[in-house]
C-alpha atoms as a PDB file:
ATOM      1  CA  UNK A   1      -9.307   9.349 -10.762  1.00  0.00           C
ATOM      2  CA  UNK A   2      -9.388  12.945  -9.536  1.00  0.00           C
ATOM      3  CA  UNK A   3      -7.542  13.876  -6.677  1.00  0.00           C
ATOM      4  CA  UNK A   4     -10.759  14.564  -4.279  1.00  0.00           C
ATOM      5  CA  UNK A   5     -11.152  11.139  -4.459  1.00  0.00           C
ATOM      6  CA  UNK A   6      -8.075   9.677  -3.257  1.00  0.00           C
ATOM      7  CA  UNK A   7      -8.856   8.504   0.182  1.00  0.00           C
ATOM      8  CA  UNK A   8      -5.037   7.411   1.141  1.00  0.00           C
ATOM      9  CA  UNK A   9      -2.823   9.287   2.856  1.00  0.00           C
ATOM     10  CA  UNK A  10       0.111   7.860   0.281  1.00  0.00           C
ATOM     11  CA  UNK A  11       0.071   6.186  -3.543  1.00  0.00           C
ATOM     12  CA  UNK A  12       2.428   4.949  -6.081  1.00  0.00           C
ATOM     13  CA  UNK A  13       3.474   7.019  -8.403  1.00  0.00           C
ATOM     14  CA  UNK A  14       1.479   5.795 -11.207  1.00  0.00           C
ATOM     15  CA  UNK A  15      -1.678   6.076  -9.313  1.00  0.00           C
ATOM     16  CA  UNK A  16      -0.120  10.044  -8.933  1.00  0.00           C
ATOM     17  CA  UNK A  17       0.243  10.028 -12.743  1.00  0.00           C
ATOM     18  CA  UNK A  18      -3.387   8.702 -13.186  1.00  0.00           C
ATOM     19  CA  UNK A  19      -4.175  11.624 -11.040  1.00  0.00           C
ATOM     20  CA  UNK A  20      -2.252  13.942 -13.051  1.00  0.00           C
ATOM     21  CA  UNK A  21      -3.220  12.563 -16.634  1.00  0.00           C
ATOM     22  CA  UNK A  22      -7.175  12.720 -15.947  1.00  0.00           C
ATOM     23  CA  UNK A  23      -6.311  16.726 -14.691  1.00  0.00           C
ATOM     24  CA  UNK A  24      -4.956  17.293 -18.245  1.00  0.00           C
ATOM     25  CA  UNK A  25      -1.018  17.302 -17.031  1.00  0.00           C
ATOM     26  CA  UNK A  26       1.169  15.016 -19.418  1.00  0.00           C
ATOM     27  CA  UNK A  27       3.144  13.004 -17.144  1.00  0.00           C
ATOM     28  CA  UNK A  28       4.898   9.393 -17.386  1.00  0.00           C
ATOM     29  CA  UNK A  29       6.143   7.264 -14.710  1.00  0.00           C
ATOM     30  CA  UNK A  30       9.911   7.472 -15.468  1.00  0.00           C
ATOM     31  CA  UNK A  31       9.940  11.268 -15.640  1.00  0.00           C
ATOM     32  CA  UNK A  32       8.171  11.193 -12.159  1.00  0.00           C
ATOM     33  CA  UNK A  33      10.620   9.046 -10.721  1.00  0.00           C
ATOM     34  CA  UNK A  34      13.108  11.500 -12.064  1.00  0.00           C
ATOM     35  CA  UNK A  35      11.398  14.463 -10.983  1.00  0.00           C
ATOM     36  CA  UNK A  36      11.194  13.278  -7.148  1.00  0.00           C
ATOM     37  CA  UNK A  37      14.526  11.879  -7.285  1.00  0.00           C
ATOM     38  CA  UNK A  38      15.676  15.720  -8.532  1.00  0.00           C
ATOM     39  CA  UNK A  39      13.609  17.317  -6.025  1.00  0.00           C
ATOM     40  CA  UNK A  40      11.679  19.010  -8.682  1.00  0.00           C
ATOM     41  CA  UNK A  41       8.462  17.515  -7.417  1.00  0.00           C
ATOM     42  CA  UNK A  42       8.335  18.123  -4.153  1.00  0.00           C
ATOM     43  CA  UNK A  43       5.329  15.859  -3.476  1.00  0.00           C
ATOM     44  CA  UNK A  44       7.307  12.538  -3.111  1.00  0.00           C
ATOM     45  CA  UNK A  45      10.672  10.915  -1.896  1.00  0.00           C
ATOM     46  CA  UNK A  46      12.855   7.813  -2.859  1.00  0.00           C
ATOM     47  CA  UNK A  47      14.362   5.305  -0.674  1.00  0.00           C
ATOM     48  CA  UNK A  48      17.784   4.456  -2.752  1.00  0.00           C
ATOM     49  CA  UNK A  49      17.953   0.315  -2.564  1.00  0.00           C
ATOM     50  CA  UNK A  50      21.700   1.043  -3.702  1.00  0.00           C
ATOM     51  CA  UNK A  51      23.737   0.198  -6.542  1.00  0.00           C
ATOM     52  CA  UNK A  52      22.989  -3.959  -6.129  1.00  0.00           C
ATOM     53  CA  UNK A  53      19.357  -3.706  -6.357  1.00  0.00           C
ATOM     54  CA  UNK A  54      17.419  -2.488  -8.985  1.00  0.00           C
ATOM     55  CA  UNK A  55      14.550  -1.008  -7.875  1.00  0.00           C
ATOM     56  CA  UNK A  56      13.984   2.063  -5.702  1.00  0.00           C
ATOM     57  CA  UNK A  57      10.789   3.138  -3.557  1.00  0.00           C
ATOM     58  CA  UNK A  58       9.063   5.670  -4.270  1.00  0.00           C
ATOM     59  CA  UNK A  59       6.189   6.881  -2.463  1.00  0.00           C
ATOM     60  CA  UNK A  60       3.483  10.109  -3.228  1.00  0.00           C
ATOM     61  CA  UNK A  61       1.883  11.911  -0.620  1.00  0.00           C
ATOM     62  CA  UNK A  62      -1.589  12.704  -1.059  1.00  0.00           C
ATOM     63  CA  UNK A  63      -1.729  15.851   0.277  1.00  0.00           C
ATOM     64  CA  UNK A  64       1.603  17.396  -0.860  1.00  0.00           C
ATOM     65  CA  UNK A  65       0.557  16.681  -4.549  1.00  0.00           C
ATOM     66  CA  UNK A  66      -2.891  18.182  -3.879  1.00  0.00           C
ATOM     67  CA  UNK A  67      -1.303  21.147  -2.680  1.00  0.00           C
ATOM     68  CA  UNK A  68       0.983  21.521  -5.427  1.00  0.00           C
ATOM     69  CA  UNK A  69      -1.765  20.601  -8.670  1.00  0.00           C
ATOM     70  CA  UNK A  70      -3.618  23.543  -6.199  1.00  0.00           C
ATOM     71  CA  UNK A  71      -0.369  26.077  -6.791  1.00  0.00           C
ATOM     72  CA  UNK A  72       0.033  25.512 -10.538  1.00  0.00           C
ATOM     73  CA  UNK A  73      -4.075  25.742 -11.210  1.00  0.00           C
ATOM     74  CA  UNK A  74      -4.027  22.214 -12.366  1.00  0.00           C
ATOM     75  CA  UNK A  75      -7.015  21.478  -9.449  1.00  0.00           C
END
């Protein structure tokens, strides 16, 4: 799925790594996670669940991601 065609405001992050994969970009859902978690990718945020439970939420805006596969040429 290419990004032009993501008609949602927000997806999961492995809907943003489909995005990413069919561009060409190598990119896995744990080092996403990571990545938002670190800042580095700038596109998402994490709600922490804290230490008792397991999983966190992650959530991918549309838009922000288009921007940034825009910046780095990947679009």
């Amino acid at each position: 799925m290419k990004i032009t065609e993501v008609d949602k405001p927000t997806i999961s992050v492995q809907m943003a790594c489909r995005v990413l994969r069919e561009s060409g970009v190598q990119m896995g859902v744990e080092k996403m996670r990571a990545g938002i978690a670190q800042g580095v990718y700038p596109f998402g945020e994490i709600v922490t669940r804290g230490e008792h439970l397991k999983n966190d939420c992650y959530t991918v805006y549309t838009k922000l991601l288009a921007d940034w596969m825009k910046e780095r040429g990947i679009v």
